[in-house]
Protein backbone atom coordinates (compact mmCIF):
# COMPACT_ATOMS: atom_id res chain seq x y z
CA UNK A 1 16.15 -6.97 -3.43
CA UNK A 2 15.38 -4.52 -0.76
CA UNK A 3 16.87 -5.30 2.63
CA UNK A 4 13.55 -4.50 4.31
CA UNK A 5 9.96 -4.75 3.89
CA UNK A 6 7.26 -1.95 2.23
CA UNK A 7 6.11 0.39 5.28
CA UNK A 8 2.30 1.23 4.95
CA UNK A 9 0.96 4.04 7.10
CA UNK A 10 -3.35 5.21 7.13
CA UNK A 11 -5.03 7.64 8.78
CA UNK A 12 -7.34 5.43 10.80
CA UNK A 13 -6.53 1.93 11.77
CA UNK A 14 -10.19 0.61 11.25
CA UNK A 15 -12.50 1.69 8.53
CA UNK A 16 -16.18 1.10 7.01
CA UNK A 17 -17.53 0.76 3.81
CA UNK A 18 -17.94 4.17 2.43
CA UNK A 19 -14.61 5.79 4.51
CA UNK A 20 -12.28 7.26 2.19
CA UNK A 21 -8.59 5.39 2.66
CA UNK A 22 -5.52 7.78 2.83
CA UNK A 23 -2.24 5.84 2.69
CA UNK A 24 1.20 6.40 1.97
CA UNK A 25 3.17 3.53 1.06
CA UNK A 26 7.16 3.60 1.25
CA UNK A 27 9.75 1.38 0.06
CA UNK A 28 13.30 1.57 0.63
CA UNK A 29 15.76 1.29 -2.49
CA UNK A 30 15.91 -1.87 -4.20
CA UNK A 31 17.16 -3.16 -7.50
CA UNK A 32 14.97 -4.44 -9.27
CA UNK A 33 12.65 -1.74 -8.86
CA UNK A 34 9.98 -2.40 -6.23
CA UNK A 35 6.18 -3.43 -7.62
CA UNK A 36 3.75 -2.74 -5.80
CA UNK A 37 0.18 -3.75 -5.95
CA UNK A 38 -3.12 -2.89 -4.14
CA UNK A 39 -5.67 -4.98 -3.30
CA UNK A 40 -9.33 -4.26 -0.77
CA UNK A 41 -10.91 -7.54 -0.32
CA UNK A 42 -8.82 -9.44 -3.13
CA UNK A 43 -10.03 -7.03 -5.41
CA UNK A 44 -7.68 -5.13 -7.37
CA UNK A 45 -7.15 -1.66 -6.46
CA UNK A 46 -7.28 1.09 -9.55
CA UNK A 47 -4.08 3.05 -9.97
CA UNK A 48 -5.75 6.28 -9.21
């Protein structure tokens, strides 16, 4: 398991509806792999 936590970093710290979200989302090695999933008010992010 990795020995520390997913690091998230955005643009903006606040945002409205409508904004457009950059993000970059970094994990350090772990094995397993890492899986990471995306969610914006419990609702699933797509993949895209």
């Amino acid at each position: 398991f990795p020995e520390k936590r997913p690091q998230l970093f955005t643009e903006l710290t606040r945002y409205e509806p409508g904004d457009i979200l950059r993000a970059n989302c970094s994990t350090p090695p772990s094995r397993p792999r890492a899986e990471l999933r995306f969610t914006i008010n419990n609702m699933p992010v797509s993949k895209q």
